[in-house]
Protein backbone atom coordinates (compact mmCIF):
# COMPACT_ATOMS: atom_id res chain seq x y z
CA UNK A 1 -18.93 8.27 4.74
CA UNK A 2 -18.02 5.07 6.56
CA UNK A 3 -14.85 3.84 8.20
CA UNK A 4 -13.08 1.82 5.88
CA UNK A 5 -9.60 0.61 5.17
CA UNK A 6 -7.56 2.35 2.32
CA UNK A 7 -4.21 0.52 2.32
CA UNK A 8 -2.69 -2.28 4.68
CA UNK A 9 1.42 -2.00 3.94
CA UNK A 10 4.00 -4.96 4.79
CA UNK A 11 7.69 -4.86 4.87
CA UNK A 12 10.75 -5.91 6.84
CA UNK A 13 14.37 -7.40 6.69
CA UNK A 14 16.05 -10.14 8.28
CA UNK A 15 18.51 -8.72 10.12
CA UNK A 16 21.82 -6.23 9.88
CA UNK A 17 20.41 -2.80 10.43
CA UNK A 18 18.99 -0.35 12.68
CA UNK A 19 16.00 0.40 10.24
CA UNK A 20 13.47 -1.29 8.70
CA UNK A 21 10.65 0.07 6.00
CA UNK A 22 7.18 -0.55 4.49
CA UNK A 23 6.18 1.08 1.65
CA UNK A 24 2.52 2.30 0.02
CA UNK A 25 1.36 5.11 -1.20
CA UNK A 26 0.47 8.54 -0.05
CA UNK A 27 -2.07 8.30 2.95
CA UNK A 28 -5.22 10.87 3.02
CA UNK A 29 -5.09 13.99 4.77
CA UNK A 30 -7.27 13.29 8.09
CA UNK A 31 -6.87 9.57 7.76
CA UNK A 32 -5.54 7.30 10.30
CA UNK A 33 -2.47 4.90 10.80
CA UNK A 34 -1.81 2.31 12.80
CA UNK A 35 0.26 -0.48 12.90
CA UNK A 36 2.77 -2.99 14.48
CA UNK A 37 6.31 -3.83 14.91
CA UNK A 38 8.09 -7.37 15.56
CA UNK A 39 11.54 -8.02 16.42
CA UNK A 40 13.75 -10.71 17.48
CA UNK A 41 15.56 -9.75 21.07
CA UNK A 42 14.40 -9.87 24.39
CA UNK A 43 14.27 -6.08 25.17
CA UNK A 44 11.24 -4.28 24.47
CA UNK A 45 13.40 -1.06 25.01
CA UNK A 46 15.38 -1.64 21.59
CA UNK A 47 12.72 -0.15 19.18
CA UNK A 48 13.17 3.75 19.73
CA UNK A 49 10.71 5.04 17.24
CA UNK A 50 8.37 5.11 14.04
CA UNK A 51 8.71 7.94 11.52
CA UNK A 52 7.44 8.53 8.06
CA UNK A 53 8.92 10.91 4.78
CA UNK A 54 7.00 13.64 5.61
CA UNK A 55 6.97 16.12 8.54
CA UNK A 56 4.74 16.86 10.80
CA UNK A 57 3.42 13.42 11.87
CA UNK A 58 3.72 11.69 15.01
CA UNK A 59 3.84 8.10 15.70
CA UNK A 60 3.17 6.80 19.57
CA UNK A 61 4.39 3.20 19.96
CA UNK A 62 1.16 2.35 22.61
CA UNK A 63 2.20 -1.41 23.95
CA UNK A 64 5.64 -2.99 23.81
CA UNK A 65 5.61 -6.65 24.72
CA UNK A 66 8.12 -9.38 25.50
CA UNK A 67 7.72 -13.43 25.02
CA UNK A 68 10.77 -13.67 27.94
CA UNK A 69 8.29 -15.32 29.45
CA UNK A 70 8.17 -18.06 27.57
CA UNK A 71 11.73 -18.11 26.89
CA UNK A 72 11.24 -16.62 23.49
CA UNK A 73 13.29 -13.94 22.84
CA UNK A 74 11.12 -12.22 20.86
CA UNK A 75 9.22 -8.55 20.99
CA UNK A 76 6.22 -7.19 19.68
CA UNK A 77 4.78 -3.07 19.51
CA UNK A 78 1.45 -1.70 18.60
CA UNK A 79 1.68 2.27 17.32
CA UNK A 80 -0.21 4.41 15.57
CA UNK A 81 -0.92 8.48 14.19
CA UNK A 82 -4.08 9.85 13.67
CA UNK A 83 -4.99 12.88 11.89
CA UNK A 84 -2.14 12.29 9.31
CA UNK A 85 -1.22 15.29 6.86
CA UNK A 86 1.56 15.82 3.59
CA UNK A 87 1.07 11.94 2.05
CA UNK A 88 3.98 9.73 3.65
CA UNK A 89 4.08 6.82 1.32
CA UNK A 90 6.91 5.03 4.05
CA UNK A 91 6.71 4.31 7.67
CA UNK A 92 10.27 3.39 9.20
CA UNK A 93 10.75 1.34 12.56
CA UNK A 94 14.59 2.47 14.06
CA UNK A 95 16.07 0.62 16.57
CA UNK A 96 19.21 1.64 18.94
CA UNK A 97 21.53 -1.22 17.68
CA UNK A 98 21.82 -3.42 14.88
CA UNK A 99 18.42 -5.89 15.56
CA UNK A 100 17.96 -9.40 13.86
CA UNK A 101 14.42 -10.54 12.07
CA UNK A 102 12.28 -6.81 12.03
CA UNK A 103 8.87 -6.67 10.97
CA UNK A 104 6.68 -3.60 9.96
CA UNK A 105 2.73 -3.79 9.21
CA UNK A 106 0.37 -0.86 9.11
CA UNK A 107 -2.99 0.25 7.64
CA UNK A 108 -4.26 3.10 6.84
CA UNK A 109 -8.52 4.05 7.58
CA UNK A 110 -10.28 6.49 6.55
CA UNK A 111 -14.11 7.91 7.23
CA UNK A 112 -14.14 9.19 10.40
CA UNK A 113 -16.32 12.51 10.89
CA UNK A 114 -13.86 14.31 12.88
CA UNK A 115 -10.82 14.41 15.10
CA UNK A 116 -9.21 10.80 15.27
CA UNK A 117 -7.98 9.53 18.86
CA UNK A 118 -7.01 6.72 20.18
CA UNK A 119 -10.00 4.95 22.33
CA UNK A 120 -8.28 2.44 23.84
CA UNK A 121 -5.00 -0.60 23.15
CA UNK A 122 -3.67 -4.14 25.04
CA UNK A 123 -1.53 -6.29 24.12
CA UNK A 124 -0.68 -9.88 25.52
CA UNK A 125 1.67 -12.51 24.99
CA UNK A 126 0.25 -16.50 25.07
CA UNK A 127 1.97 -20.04 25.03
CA UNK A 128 -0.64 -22.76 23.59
CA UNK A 129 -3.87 -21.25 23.89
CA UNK A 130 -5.30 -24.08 21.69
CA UNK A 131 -6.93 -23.87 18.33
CA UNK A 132 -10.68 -23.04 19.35
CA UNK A 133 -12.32 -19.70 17.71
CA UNK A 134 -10.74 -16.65 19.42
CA UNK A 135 -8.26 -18.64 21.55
CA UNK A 136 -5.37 -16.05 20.03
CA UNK A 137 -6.38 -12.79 21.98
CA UNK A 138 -4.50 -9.25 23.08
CA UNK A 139 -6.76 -9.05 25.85
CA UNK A 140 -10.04 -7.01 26.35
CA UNK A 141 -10.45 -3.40 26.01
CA UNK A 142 -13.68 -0.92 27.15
CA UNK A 143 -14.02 1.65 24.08
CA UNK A 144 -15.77 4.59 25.25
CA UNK A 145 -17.48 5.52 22.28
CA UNK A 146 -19.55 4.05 19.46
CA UNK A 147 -18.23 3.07 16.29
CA UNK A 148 -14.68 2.64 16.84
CA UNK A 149 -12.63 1.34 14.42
CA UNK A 150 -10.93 -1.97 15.71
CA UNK A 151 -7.19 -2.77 14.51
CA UNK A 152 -5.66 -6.25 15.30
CA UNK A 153 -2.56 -7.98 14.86
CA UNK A 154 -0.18 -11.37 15.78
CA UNK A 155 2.71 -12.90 15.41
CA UNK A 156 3.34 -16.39 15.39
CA UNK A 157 6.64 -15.99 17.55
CA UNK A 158 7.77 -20.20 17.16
CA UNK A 159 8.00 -19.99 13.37
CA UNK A 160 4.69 -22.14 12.18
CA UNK A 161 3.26 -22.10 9.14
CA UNK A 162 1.10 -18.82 10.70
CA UNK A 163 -2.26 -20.53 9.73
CA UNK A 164 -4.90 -18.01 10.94
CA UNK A 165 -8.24 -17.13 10.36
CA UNK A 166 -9.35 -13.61 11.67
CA UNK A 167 -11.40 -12.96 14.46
CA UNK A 168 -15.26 -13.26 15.07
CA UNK A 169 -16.52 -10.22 13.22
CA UNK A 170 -13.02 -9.16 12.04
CA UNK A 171 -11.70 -8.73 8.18
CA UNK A 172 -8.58 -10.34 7.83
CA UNK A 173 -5.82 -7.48 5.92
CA UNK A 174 -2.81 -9.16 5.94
CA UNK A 175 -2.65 -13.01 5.81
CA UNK A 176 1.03 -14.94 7.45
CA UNK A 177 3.24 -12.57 6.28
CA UNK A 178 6.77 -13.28 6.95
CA UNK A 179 8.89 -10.44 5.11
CA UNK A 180 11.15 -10.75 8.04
CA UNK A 181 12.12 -13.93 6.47
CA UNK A 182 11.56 -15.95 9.80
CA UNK A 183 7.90 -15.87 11.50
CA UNK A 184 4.31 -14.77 9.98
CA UNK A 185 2.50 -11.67 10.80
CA UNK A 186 -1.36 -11.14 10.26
CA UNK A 187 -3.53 -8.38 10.91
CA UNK A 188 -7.48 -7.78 11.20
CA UNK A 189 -10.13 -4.72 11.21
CA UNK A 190 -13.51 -4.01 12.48
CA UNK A 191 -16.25 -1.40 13.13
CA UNK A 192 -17.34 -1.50 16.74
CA UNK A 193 -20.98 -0.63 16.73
CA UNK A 194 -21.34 0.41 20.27
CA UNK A 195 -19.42 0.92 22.88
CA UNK A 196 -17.76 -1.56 25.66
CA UNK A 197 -15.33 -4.53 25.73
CA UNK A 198 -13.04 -5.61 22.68
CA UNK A 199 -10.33 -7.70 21.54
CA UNK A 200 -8.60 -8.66 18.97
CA UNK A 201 -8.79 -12.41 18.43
CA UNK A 202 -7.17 -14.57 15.88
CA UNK A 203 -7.90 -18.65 15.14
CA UNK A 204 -4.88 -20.82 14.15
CA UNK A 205 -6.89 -24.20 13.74
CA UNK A 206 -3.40 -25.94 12.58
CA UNK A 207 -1.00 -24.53 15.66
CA UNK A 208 -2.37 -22.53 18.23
CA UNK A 209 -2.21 -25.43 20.57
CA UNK A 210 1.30 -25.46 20.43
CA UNK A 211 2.59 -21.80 19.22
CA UNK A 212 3.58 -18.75 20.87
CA UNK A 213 1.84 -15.50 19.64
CA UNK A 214 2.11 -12.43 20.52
CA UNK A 215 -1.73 -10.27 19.88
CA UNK A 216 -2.20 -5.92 20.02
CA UNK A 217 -5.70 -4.23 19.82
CA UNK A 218 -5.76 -0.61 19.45
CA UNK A 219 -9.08 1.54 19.17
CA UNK A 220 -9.77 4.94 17.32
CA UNK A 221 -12.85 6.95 17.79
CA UNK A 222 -13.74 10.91 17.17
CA UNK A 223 -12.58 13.06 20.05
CA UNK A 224 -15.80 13.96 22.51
CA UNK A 225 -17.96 10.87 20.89
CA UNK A 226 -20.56 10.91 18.76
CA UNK A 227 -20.16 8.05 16.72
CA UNK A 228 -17.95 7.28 13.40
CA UNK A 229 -15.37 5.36 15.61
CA UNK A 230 -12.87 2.93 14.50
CA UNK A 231 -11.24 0.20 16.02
CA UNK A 232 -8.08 -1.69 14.84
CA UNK A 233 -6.44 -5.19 15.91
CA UNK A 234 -2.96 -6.81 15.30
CA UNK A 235 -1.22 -9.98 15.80
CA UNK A 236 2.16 -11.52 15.58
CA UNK A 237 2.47 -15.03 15.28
């Protein structure tokens, strides 16, 4: 069976509460989640977990990253649980104090022919990197194993219209949203056929040159190789 995406789930608020929620429906015992989380402060810190409605699933929030740098006061984090079990239909970002402007993507794969781990994850923060194919980037990863499933996301952080086109070789899944009610969020997927260096690239041929973005990668392959590996890429615009 091949690697394939099942369900990609949106959701979000803009602003007033610790919590924020994306509904879909019940994910595949043995499948895969991953996903990403946008907020609007300047402390990566705030977010303090990812849950679902049913137990015995763990969620590992792999890169946090802050625009400070650019003097945007904006965050971004890449997470994801592998191997899921009992069908949670909702995934729920909590933060330690009331947080303005929360997004919530993920997507659920499914195909792999064994264990699910995560092969690898980056994520990078940008100002302007121009509107040229694969100018929006999270950075490179080395996957050690074939077929990895590739998950990619952004977020346009200065509040364009989010006009992206997915990376080379990517599958766009979700196109500018903005359930946040404030800045556009797309995502991407891809089989890695062998093994080596990956990103996850976006195009915005309307705004990149002048918009801040924030870009995750993450990787899953098959514990102790083999093949059947996915890889997943995310980014916030």
């Amino acid at each position: 069976m091949a690697i394939s995406v099942v369900q990609s789930v949106k959701g979000g608020q803009a602003a007033g509460s610790t919590t924020a929620t994306a509904t879909g429906v019940a994910v595949g015992s043995g499948n895969a989640i991953t996903g990403f989380v946008a907020w609007h402060t300047a402390t990566t810190t705030d977010l303090s977990s990812i849950t679902d409605n049913a137990s015995g699933n763990t969620y590992t929030i792999l890169n946090r990253q802050s625009a400070t740098s650019l003097a945007d006061n904006w965050c971004g984090a890449t997470f994801a649980c592998t191997n899921v079990i009992n069908g949670p239909t909702i995934l729920t970002a909590t933060f330690g104090s009331s947080i303005t402007d929360i997004e919530i993507v993920w997507s659920e794969s499914t195909g792999y022919s064994g264990t699910v781990a995560v092969d690898g994850h980056a994520s990078n923060v940008q100002g302007g990197p121009g509107t040229t194919a694969d100018a929006i980037t999270s950075g490179s990863i080395t996957t050690a194993d074939n077929g990895d499933f590739i998950f990619g996301a952004v977020l346009d952080i200065t509040g364009g219209s989010g006009v992206t086109t997915a990376g080379t070789g990517f599958t766009l899944l979700i196109n500018n949203d903005a359930s946040n009610a404030t800045n556009f969020t797309s995502t991407e997927w891809k089989v890695q056929s062998s093994a080596g260096p990956v990103a996850g690239t976006f195009t915005d041929t309307a705004h990149g040159a002048g918009e801040h973005y924030i870009t995750g990668v993450i990787a899953l392959g098959v514990s102790g190789g083999g093949g059947g590996d996915t890889l997943m890429g995310a980014i916030c615009l």
